[in-house]
N, C-alpha and C. Protein backbone atom coordinates (compact mmCIF):
# COMPACT_ATOMS: atom_id res chain seq x y z
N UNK A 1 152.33 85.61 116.52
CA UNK A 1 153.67 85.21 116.92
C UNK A 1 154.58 85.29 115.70
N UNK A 2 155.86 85.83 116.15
CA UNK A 2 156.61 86.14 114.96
C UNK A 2 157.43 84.58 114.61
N UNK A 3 157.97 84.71 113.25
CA UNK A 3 159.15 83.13 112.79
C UNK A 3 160.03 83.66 114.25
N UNK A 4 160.95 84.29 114.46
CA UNK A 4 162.05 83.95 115.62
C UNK A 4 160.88 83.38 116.90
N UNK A 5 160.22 84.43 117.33
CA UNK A 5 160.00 83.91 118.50
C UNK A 5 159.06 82.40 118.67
N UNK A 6 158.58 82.13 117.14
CA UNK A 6 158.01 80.58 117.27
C UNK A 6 159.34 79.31 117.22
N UNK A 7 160.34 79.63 116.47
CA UNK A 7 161.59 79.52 116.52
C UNK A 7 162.66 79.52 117.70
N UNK A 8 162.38 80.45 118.63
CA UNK A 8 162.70 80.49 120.00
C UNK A 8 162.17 79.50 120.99
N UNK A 9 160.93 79.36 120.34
CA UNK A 9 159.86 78.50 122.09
C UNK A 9 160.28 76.92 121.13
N UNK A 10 160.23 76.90 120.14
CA UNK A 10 160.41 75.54 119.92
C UNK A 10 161.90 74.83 119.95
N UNK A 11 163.25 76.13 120.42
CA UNK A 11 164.17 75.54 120.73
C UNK A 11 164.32 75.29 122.13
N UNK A 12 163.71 76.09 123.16
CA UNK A 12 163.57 75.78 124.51
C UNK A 12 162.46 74.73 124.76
N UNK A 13 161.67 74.30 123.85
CA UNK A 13 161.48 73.19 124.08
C UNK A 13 159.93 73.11 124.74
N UNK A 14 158.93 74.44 124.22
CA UNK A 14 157.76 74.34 124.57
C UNK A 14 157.42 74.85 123.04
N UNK A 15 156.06 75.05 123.37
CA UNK A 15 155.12 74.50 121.98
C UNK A 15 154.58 75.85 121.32
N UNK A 16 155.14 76.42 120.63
CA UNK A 16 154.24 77.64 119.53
C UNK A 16 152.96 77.07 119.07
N UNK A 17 152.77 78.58 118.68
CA UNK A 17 151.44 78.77 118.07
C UNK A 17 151.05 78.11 116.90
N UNK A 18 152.05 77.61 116.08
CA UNK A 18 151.32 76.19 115.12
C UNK A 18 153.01 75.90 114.75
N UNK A 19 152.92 74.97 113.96
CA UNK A 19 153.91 73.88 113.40
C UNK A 19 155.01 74.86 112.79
N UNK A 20 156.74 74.61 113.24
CA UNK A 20 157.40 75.65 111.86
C UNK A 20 157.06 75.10 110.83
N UNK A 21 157.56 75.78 110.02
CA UNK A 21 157.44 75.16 108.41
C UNK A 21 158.55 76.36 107.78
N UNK A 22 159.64 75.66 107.21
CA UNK A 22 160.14 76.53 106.53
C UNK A 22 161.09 75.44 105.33
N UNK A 23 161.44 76.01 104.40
CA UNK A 23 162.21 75.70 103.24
C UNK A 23 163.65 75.45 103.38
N UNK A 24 164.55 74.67 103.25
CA UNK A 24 165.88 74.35 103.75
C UNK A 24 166.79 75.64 102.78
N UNK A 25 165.89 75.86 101.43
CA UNK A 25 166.59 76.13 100.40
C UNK A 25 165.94 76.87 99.44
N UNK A 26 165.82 78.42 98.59
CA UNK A 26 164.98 78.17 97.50
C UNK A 26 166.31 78.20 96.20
N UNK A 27 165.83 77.20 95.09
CA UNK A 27 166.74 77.14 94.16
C UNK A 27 166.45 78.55 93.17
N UNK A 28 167.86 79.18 92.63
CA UNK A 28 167.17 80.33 92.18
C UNK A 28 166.24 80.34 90.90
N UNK A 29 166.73 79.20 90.25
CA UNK A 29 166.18 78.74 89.24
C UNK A 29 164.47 79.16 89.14
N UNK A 30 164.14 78.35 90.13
CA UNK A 30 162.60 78.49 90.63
C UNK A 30 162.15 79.48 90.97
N UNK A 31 162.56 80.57 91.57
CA UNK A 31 162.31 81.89 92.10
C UNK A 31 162.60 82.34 90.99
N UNK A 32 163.71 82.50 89.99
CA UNK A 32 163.34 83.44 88.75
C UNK A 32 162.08 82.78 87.86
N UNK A 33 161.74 81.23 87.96
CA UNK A 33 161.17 81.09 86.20
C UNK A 33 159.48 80.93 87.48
N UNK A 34 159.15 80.26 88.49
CA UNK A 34 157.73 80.54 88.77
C UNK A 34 157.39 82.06 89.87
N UNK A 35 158.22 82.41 90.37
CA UNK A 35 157.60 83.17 91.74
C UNK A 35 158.20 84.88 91.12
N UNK A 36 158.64 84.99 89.41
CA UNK A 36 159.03 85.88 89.07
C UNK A 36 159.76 86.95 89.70
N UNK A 37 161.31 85.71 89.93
CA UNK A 37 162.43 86.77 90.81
C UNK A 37 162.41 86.94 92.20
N UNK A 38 161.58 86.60 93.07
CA UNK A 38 161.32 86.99 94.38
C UNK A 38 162.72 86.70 95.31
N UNK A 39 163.22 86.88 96.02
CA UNK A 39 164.07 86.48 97.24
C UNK A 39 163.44 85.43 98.10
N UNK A 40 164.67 85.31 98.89
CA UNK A 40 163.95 83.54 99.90
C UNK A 40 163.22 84.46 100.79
N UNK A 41 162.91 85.96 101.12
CA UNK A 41 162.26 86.39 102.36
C UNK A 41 160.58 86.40 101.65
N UNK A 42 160.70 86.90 100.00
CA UNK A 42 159.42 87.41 99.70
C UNK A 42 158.94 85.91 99.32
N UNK A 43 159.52 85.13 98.94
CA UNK A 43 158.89 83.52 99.02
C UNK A 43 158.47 82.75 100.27
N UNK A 44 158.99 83.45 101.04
CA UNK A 44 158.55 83.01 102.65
C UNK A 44 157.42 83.49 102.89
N UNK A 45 157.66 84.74 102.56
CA UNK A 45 156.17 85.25 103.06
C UNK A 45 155.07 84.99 102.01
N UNK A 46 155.32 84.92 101.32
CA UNK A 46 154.60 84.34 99.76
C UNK A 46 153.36 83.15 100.56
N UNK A 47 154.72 82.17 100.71
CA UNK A 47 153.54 81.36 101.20
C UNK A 47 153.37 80.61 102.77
N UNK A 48 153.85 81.64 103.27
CA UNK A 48 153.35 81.99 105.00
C UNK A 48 154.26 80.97 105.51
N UNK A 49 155.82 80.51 105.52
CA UNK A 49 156.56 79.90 105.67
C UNK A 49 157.34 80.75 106.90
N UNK A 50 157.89 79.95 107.65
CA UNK A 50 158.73 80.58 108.60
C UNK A 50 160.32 80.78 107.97
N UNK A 51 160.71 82.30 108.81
CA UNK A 51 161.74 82.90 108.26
C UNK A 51 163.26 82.16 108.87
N UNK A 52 163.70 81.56 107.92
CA UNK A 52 165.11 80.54 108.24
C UNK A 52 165.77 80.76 107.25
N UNK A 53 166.71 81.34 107.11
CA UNK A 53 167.72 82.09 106.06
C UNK A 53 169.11 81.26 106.30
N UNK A 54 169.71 80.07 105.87
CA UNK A 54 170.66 79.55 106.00
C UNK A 54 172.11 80.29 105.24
N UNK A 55 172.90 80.29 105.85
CA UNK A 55 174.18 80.86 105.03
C UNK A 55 175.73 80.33 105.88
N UNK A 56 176.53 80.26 104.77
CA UNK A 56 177.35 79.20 105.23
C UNK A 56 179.04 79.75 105.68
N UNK A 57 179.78 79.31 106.97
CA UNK A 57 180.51 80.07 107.65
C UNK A 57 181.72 80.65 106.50
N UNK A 58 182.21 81.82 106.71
CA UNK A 58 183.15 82.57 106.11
C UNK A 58 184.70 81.85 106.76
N UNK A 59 185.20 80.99 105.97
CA UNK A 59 186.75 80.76 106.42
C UNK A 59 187.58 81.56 106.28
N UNK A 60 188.44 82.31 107.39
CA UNK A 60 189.15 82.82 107.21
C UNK A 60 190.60 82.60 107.95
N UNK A 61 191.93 82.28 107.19
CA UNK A 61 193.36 81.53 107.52
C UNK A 61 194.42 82.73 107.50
N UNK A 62 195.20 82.77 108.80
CA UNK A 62 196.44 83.45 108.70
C UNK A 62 197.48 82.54 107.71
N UNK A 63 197.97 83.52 106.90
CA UNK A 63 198.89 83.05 105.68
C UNK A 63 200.08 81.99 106.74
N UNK A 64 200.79 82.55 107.83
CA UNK A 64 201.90 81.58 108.45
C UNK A 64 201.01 80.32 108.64
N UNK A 65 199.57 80.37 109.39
CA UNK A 65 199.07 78.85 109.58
C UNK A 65 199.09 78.37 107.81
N UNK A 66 198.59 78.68 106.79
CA UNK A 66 198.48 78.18 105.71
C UNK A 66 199.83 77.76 105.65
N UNK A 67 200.80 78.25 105.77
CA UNK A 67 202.39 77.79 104.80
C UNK A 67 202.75 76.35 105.80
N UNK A 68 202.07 76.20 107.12
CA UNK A 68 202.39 75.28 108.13
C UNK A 68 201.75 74.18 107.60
N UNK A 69 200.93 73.85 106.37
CA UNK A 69 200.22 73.12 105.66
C UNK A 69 200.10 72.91 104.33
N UNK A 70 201.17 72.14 104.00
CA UNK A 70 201.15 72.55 101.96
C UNK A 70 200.82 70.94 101.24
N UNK A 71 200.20 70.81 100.40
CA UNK A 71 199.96 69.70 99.59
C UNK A 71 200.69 69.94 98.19
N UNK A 72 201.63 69.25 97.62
CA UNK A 72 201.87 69.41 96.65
C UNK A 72 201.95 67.78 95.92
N UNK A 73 201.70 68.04 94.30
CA UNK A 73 201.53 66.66 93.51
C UNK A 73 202.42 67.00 92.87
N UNK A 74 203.46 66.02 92.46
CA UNK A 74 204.28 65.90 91.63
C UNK A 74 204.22 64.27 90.82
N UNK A 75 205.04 64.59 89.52
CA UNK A 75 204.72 63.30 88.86
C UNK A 75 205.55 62.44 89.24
N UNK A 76 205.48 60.96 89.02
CA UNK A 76 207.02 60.05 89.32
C UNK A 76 207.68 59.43 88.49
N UNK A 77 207.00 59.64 87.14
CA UNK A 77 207.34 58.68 86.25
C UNK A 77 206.54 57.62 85.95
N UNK A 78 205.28 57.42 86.10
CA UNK A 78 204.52 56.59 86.02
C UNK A 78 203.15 57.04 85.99
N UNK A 79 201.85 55.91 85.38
CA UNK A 79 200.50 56.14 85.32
C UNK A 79 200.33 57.30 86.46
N UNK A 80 200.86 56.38 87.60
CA UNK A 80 200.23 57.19 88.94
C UNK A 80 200.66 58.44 89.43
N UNK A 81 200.33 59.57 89.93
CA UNK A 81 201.62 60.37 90.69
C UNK A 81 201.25 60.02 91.75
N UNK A 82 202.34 60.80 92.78
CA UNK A 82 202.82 60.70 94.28
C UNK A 82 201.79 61.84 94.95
N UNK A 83 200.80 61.74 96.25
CA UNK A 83 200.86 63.13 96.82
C UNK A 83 201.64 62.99 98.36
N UNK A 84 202.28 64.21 98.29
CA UNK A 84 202.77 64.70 99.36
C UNK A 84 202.15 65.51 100.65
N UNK A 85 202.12 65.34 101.46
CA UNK A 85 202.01 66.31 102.61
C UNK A 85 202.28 66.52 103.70
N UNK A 86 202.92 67.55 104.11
CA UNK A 86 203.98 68.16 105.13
C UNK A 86 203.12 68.62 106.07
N UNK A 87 203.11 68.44 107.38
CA UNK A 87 202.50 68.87 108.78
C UNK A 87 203.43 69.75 109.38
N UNK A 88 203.29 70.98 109.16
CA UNK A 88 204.42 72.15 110.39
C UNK A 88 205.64 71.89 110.44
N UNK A 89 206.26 71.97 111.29
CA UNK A 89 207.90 71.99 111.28
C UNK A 89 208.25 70.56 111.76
N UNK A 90 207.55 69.82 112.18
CA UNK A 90 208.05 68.94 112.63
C UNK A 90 208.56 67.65 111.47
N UNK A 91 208.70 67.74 110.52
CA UNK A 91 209.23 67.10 109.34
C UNK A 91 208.42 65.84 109.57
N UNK A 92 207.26 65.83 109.92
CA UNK A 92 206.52 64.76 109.49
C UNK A 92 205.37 64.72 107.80
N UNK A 93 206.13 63.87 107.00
CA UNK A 93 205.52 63.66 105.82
C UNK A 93 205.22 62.15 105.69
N UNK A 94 204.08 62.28 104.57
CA UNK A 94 203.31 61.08 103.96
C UNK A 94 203.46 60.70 103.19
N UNK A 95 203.36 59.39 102.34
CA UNK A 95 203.19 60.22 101.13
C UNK A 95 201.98 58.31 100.37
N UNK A 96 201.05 58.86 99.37
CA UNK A 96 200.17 58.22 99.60
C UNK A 96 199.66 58.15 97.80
N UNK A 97 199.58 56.64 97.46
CA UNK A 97 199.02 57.07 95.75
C UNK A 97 198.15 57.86 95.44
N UNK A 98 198.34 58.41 94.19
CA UNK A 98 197.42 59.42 93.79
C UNK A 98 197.45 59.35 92.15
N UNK A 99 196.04 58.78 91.74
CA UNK A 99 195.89 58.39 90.19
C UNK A 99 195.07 59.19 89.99
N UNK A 100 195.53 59.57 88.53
CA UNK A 100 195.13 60.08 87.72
C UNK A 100 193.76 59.87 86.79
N UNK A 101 192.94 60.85 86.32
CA UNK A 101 191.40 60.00 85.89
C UNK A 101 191.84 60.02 84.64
């Protein structure tokens, strides 16, 4: 039985051919200094781990929605500054302390 399709029966909710087992993560650190460079696929198979390749969503913003959303910091004269932020056209602003480290 392949990683998807043991991966498949255990999301519908019946029982594969043995336990998944897979790695949330490999740090690369570890793959260059013990497993000499390998990728998360050849470390999977390395040590008979199921194939789960996590990767994380691509944001992508039309520039008019971005300008409908601006944060800007300005100083006030004091320890603290001010932040600002503007919601779309409707001239609703905040405005909320913001200290400095």
């Amino acid at each position: 039985m392949t990683s998807r399709e043991r991966m498949m029966l255990a999301l519908e909710n019946e029982r594969p051919d043995k336990l998944l087992c897979q790695v949330h993560g490999w740090m690369k650190n570890y793959l260059n200094h013990y497993l000499d460079g390998m990728d998360w696929f050849q470390a999977n198979a390395k040590f008979g781990l199921d194939h789960a390749i996590y990767v994380s969503p691509t944001y992508t913003y039309d520039p008019k929605d971005l300008e409908a959303w601006r944060v800007r910091k300005t100083p006030n004269g004091t320890p603290g500054w001010r932040f600002s932020q503007e919601q779309g056209n409707d001239n609703c602003s905040r405005e909320v302390p913001w200290l400095e480290d």
